[in-house]
N, C-alpha and C. Protein backbone atom coordinates (compact mmCIF):
# COMPACT_ATOMS: atom_id res chain seq x y z
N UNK A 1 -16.20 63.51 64.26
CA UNK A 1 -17.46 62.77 64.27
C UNK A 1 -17.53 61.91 65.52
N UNK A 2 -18.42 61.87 66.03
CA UNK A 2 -18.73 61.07 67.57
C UNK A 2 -18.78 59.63 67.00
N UNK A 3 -18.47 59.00 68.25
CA UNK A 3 -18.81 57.34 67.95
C UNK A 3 -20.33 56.96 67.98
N UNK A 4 -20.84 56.23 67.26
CA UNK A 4 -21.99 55.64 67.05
C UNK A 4 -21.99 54.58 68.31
N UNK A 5 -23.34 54.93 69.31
CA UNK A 5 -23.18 54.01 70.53
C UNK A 5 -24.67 53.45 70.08
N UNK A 6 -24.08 51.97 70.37
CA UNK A 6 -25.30 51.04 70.45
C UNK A 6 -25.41 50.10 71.54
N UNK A 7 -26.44 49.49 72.04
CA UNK A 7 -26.77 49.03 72.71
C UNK A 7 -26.58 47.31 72.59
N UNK A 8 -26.07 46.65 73.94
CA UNK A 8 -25.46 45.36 73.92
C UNK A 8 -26.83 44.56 74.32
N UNK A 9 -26.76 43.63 73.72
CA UNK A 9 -27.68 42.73 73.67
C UNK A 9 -27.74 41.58 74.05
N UNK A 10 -28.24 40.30 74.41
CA UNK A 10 -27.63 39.42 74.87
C UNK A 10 -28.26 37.93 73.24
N UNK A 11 -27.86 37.09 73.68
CA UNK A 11 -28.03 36.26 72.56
C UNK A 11 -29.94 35.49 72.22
N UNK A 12 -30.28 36.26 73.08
CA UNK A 12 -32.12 36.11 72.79
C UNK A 12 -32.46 37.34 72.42
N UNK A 13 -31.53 38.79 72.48
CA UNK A 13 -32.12 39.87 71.83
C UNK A 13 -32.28 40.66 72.60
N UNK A 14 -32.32 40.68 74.31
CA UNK A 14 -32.62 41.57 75.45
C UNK A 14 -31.57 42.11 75.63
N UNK A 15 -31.79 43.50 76.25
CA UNK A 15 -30.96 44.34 76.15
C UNK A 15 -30.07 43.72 77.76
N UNK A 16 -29.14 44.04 77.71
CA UNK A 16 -27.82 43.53 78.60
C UNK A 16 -27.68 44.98 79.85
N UNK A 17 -28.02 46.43 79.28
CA UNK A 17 -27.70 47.57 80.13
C UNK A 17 -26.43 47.99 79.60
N UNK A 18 -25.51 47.32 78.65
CA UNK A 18 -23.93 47.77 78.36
C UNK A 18 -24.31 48.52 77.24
N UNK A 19 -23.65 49.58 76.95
CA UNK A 19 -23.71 50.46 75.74
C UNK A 19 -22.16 50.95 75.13
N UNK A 20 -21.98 50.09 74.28
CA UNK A 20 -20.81 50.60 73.41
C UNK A 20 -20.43 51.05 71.64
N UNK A 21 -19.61 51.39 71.80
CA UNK A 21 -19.49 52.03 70.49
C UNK A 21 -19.65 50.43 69.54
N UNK A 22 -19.70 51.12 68.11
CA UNK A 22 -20.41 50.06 67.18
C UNK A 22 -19.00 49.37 66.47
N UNK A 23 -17.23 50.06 67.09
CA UNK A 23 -16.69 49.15 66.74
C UNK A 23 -16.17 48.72 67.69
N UNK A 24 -16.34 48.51 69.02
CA UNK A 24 -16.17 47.52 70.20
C UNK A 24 -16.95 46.14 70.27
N UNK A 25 -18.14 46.62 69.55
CA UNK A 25 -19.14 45.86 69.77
C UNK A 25 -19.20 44.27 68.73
N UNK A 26 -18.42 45.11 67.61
CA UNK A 26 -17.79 44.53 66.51
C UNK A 26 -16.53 43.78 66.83
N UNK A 27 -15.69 44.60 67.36
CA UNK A 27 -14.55 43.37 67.98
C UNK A 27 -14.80 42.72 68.85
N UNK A 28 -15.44 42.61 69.59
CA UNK A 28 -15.69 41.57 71.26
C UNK A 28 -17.04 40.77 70.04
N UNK A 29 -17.51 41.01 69.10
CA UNK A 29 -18.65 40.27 68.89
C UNK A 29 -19.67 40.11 69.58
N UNK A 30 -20.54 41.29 69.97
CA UNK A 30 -20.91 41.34 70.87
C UNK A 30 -22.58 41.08 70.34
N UNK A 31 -23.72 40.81 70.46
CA UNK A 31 -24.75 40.81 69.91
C UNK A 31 -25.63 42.31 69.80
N UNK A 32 -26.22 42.78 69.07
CA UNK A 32 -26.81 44.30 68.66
C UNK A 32 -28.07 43.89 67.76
N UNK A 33 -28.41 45.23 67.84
CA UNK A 33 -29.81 44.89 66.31
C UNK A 33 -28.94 46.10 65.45
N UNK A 34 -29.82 45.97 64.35
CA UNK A 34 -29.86 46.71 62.77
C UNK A 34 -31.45 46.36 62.66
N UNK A 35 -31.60 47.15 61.46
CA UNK A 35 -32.39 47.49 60.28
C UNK A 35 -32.19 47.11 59.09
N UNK A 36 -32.49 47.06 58.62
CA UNK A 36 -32.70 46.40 56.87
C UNK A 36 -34.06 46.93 56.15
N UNK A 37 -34.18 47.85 55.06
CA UNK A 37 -35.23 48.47 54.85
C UNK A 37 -35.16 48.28 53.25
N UNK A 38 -36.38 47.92 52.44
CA UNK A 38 -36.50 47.74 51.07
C UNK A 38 -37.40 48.59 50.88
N UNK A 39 -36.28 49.92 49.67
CA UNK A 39 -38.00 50.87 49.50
C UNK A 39 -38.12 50.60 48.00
N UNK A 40 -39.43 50.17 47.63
CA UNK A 40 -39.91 49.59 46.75
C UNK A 40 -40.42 51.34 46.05
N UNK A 41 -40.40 50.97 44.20
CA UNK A 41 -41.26 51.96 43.59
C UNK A 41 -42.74 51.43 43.39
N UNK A 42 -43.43 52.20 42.54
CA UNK A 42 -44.71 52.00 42.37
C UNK A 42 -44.94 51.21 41.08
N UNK A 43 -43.74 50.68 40.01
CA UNK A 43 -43.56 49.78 39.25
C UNK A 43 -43.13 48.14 39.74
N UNK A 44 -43.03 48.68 41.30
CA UNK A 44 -42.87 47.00 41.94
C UNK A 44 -41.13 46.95 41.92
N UNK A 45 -40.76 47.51 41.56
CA UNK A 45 -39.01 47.30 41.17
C UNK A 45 -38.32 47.55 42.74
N UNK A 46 -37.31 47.24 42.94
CA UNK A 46 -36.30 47.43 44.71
C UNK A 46 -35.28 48.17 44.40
N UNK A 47 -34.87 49.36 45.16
CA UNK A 47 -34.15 50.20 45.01
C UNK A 47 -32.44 49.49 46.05
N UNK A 48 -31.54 49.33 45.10
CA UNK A 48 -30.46 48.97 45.66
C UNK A 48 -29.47 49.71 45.74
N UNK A 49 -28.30 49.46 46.26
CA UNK A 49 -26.80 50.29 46.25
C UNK A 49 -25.49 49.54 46.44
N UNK A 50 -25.20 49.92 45.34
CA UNK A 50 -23.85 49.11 45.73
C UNK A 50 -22.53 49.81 47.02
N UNK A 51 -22.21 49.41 47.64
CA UNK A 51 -21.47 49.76 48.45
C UNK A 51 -19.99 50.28 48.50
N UNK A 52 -19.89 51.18 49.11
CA UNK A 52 -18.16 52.02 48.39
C UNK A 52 -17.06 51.11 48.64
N UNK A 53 -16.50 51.00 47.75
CA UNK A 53 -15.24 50.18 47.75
C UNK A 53 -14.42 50.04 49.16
N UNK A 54 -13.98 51.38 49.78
CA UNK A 54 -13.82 51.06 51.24
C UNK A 54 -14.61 50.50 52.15
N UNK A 55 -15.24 50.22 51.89
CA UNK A 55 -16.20 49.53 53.04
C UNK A 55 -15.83 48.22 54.03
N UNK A 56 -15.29 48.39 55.26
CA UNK A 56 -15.05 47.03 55.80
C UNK A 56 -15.60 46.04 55.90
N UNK A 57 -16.59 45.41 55.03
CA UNK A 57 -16.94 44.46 55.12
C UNK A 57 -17.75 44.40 53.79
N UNK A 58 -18.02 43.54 52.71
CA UNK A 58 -19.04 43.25 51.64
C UNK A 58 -19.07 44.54 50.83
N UNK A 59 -17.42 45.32 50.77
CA UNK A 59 -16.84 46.58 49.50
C UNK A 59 -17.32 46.07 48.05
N UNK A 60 -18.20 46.71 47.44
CA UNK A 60 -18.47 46.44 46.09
C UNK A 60 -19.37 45.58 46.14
N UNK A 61 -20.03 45.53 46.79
CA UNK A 61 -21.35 44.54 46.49
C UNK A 61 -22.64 45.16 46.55
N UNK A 62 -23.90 44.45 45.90
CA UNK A 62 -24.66 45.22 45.75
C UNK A 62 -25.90 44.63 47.13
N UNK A 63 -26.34 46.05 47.49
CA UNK A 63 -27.31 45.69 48.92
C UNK A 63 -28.31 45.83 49.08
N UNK A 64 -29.64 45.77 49.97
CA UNK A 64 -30.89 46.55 50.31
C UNK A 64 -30.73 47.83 50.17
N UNK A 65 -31.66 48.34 49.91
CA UNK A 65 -31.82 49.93 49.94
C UNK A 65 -31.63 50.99 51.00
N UNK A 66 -31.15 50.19 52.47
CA UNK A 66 -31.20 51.02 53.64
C UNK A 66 -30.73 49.79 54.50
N UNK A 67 -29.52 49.73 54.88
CA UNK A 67 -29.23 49.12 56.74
C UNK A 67 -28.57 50.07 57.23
N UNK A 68 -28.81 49.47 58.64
CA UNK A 68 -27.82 50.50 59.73
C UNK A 68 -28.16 49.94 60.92
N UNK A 69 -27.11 50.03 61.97
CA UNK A 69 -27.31 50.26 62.94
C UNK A 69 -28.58 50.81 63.96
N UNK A 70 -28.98 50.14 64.97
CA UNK A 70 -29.84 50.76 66.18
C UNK A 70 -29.33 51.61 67.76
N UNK A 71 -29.54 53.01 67.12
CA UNK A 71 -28.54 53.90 68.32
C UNK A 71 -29.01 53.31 69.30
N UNK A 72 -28.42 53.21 70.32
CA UNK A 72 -28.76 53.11 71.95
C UNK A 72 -29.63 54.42 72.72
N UNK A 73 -30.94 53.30 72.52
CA UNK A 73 -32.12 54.32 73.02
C UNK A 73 -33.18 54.49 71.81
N UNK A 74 -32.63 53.66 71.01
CA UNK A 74 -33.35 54.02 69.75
C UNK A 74 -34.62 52.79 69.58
N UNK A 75 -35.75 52.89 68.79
CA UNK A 75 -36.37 51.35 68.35
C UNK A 75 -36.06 51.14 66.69
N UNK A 76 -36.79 50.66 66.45
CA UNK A 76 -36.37 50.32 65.42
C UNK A 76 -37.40 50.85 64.58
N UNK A 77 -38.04 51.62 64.29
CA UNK A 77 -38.78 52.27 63.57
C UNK A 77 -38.27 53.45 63.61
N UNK A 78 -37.79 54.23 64.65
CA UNK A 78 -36.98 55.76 64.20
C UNK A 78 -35.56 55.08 63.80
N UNK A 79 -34.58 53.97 63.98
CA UNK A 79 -33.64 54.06 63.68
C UNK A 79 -34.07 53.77 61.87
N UNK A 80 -34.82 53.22 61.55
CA UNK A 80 -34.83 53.00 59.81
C UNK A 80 -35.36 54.44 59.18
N UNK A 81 -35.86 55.42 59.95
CA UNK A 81 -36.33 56.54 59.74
C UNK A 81 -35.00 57.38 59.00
N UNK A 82 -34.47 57.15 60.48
CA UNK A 82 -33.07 57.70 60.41
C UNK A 82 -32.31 57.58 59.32
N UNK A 83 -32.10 56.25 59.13
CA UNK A 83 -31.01 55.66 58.43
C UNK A 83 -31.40 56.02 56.95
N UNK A 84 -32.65 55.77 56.54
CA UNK A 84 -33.40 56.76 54.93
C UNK A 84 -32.88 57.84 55.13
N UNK A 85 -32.92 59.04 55.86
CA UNK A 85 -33.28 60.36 55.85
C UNK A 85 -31.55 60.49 55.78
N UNK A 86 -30.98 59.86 56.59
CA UNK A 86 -29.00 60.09 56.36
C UNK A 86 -28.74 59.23 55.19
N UNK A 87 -29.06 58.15 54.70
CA UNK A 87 -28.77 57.66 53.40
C UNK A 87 -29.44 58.00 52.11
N UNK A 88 -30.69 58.47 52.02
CA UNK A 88 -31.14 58.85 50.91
C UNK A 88 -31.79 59.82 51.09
N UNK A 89 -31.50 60.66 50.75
CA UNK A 89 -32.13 62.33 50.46
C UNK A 89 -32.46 62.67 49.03
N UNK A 90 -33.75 62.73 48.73
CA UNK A 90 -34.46 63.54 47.69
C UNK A 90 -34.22 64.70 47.47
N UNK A 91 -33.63 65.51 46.87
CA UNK A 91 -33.87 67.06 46.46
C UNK A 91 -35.16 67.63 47.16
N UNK A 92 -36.08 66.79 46.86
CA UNK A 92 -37.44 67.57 46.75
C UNK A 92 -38.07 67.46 48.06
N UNK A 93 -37.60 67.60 49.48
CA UNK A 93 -37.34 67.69 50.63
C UNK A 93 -38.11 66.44 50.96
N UNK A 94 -37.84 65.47 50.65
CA UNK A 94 -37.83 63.89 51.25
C UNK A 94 -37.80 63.96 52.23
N UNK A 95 -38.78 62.98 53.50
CA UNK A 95 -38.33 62.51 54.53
C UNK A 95 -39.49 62.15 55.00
N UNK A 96 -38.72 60.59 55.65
CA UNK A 96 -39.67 59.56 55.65
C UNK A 96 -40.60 59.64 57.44
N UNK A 97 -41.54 59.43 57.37
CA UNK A 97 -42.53 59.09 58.83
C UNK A 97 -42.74 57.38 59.17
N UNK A 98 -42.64 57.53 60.13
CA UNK A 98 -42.35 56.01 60.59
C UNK A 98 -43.86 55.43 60.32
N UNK A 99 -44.95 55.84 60.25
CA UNK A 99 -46.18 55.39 59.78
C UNK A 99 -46.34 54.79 58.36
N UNK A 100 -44.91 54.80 57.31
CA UNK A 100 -44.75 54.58 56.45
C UNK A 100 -44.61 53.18 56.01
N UNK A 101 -43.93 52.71 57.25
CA UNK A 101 -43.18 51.33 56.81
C UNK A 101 -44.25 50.21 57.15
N UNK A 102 -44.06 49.69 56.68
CA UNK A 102 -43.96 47.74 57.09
C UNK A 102 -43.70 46.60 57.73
N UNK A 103 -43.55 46.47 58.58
CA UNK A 103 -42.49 45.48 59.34
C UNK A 103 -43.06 44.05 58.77
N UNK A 104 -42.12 43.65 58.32
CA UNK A 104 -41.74 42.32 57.67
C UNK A 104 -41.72 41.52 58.76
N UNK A 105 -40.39 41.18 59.46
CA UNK A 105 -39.56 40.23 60.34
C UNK A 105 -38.68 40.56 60.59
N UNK A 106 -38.37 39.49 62.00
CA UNK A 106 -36.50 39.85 62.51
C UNK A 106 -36.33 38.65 61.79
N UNK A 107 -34.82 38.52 62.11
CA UNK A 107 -34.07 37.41 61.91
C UNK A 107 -32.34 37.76 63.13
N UNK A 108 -31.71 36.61 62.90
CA UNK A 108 -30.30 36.76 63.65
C UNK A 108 -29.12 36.39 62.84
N UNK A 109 -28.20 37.05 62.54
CA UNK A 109 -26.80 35.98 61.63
C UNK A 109 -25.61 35.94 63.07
N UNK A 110 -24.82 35.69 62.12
CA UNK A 110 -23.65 35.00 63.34
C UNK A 110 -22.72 35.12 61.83
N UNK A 111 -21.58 36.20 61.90
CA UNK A 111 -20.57 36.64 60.56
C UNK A 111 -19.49 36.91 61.18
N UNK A 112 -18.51 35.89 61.03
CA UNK A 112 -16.61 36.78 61.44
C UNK A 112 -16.03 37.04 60.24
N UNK A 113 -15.85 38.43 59.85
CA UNK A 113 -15.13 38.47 58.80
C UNK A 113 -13.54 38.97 59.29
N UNK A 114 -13.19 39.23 60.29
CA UNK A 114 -11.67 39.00 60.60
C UNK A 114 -11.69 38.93 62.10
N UNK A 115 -10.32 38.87 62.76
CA UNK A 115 -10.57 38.80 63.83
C UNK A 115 -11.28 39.73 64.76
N UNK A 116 -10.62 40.96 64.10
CA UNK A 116 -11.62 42.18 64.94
C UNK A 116 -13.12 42.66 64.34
N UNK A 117 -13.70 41.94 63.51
CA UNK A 117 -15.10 42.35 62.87
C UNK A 117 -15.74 41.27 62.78
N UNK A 118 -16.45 40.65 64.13
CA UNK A 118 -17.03 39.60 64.17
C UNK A 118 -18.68 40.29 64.16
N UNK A 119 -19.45 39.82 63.79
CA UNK A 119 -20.89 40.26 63.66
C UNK A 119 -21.87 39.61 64.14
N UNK A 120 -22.33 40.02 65.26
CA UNK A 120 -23.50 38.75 65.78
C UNK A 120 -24.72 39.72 65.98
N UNK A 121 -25.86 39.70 64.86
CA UNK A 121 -26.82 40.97 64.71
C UNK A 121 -28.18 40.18 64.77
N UNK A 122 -28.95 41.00 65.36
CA UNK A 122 -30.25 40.59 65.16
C UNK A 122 -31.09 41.89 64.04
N UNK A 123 -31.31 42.05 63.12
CA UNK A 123 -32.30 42.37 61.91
C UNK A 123 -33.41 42.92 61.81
N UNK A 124 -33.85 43.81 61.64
CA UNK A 124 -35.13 43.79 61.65
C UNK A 124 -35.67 44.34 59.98
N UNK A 125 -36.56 43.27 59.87
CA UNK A 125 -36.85 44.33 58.23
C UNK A 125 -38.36 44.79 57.92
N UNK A 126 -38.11 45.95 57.08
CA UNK A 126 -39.21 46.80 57.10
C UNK A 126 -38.77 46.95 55.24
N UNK A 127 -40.67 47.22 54.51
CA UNK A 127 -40.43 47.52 53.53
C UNK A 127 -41.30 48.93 53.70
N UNK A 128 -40.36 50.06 52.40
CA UNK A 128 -41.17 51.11 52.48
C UNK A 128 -41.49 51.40 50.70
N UNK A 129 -42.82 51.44 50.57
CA UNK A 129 -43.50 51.74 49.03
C UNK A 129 -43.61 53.36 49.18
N UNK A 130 -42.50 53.60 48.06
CA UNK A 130 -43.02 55.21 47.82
C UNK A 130 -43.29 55.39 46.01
N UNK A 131 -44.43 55.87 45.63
CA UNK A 131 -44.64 56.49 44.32
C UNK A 131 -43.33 57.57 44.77
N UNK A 132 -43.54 57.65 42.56
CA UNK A 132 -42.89 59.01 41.93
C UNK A 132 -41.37 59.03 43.06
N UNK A 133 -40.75 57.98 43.10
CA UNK A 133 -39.06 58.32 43.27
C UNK A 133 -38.36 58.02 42.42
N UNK A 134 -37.93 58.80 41.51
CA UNK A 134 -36.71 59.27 40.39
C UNK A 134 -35.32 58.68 40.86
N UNK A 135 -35.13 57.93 40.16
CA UNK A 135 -33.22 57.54 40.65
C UNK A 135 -32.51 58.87 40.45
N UNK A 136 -33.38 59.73 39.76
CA UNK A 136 -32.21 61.07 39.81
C UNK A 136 -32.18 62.14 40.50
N UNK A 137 -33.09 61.95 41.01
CA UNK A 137 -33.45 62.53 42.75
C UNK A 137 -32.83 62.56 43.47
N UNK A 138 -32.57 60.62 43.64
CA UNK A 138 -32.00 60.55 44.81
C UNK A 138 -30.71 60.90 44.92
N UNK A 139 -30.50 61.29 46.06
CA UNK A 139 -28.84 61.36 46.63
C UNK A 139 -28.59 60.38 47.60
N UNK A 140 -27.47 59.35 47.32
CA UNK A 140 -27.12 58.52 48.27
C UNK A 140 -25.37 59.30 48.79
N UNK A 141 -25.31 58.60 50.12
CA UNK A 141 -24.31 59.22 51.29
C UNK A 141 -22.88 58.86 50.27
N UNK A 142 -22.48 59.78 49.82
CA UNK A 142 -21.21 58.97 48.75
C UNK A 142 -20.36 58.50 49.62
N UNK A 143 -20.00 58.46 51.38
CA UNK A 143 -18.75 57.66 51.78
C UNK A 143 -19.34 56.39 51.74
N UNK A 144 -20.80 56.29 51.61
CA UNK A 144 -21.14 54.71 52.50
C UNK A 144 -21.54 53.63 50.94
N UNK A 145 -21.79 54.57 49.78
CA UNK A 145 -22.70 54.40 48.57
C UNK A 145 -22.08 54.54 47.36
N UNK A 146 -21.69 53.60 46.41
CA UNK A 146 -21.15 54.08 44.88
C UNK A 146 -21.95 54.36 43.57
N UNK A 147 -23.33 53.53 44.14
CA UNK A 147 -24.13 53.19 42.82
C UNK A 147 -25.46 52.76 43.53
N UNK A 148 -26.31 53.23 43.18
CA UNK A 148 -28.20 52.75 42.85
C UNK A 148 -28.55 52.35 41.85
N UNK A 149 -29.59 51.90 41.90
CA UNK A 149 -30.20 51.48 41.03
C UNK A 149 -31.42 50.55 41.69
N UNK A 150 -32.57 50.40 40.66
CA UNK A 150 -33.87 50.17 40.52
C UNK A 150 -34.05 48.68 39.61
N UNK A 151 -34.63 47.31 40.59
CA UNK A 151 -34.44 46.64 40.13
C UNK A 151 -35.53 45.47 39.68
N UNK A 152 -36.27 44.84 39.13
CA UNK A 152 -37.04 44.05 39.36
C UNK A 152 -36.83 42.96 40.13
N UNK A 153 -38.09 42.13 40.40
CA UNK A 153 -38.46 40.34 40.92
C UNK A 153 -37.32 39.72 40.11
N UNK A 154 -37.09 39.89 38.73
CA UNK A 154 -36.03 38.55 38.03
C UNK A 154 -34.75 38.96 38.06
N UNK A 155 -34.26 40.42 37.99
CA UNK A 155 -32.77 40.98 38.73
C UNK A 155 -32.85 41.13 39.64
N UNK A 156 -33.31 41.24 40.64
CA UNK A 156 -32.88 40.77 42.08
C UNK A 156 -32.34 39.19 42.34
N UNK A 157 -33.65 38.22 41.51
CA UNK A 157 -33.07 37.02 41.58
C UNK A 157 -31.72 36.46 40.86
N UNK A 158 -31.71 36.88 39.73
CA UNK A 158 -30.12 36.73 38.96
C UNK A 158 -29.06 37.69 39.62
N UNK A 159 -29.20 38.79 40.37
CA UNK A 159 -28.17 39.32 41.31
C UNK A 159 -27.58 38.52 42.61
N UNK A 160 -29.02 37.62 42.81
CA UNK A 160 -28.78 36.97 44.11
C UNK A 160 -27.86 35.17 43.71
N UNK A 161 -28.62 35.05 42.24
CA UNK A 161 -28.26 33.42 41.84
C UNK A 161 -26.18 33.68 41.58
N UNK A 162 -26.47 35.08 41.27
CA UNK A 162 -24.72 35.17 40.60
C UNK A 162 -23.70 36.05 41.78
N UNK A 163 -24.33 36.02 43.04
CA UNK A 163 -23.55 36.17 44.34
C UNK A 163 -23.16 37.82 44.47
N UNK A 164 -23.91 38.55 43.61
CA UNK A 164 -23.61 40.07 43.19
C UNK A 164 -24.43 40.92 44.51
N UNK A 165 -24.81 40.02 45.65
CA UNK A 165 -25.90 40.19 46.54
C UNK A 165 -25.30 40.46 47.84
N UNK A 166 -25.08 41.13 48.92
CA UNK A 166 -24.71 40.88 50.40
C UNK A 166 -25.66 40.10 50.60
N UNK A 167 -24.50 39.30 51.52
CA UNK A 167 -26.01 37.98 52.30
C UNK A 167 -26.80 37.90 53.13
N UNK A 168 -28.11 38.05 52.39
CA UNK A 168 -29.34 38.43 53.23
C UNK A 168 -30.57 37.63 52.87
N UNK A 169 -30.21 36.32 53.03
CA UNK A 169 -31.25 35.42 52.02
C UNK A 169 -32.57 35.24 52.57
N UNK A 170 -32.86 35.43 53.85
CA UNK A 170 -33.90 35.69 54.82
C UNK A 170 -34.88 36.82 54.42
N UNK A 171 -33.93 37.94 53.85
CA UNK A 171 -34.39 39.31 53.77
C UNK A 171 -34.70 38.97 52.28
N UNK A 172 -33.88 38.11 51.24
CA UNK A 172 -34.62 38.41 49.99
C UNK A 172 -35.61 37.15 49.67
N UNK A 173 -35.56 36.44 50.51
CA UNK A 173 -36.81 35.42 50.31
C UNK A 173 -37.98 36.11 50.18
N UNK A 174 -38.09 37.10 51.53
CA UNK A 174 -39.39 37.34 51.91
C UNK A 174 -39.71 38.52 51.30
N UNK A 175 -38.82 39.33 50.76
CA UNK A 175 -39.13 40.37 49.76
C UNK A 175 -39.58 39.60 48.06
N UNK A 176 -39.00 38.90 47.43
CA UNK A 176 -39.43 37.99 46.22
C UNK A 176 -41.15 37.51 46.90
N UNK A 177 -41.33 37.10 47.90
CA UNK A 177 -43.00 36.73 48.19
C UNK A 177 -43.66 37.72 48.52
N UNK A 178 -42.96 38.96 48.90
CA UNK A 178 -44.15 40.22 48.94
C UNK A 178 -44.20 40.51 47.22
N UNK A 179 -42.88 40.66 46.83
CA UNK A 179 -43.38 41.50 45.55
C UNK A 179 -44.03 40.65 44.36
N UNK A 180 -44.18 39.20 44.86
CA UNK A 180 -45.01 38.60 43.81
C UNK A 180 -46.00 38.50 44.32
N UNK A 181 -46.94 39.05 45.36
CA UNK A 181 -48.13 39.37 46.05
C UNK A 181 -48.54 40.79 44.78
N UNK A 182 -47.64 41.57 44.37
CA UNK A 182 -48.26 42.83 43.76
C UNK A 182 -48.09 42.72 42.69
């Protein structure tokens, strides 16, 4: 499998011209974007996943419905494209068009979880509303994914009050004020 190359960023978000793999970028702490994508059903509920136990960072916790990385060269509307279409696949030949989404907001964190996996990301979030998606449809990526599930406005908030949440409190503020808009 090739290395995932992303693009170096500087600490306002402009691109720098350096392009390195996504775990160099991670050890030097280098600044990058991601995605963050909430695909909502047509009952209003947020489709989550808990994360595979190997996972270097936030193993067993439960997350947004879609992050990832922004390839180098990429924006951020095909990389969340992307990141659906490699993380969640429908049977029923799913696949998402970037005319779909939402753009919410950025945001920035600043995360060292050891010495070599320091995280300095800038965010971008997008929500995507799809009718008629079946949790039994979906197929999530089993190295990256253990568990889905479909959640409301008051389990999201008791997932988030009882720390069962990766920390994204930016991202679930502003999702709790869209989905009490519908």
């Amino acid at each position: 499998m090739s290395k995932e190359l992303i693009d170096v960023l500087d600490e306002n978000g402009i691109k720098t011209g350096e392009i390195l793999s996504r775990d160099e970028i991670h050890k030097k702490g280098l600044w990058h974007r991601s995605i963050v994508v909430a695909i909502i059903n047509e009952k209003n509920e947020v489709l989550l996943q808990q994360r595979a136990a190997n996972k270097e960072k936030n193993a067993g916790m439960w997350d947004i419905s879609v992050a990832g990385h922004i390839s180098t060269g990429q924006d951020a509307l095909s990389a969340a494209a992307r990141e659906i279409n490699e993380e969640v696949s429908v049977s029923l030949g799913y696949n998402v068009d970037i005319k779909s989404f939402r753009y919410m907001f950025s945001y920035r964190t600043q995360q060292k979880y050891s010495e070599d996996f320091i995280e300095n990301q800038f965010y971008d979030f997008f929500i995507l509303r799809k009718e008629k998606l079946n949790i039994d449809d979906i197929k999530m990526q089993e190295t990256e994914v253990q568990a889905i599930k479909f959640v409301t406005i008051n389990e999201l908030l008791k997932m988030q009050e009882e720390n069962k949440l990766v920390e994204r409190k930016p991202v679930y503020d502003e999702l709790v004020n869209y989905l009490h808009r519908y």
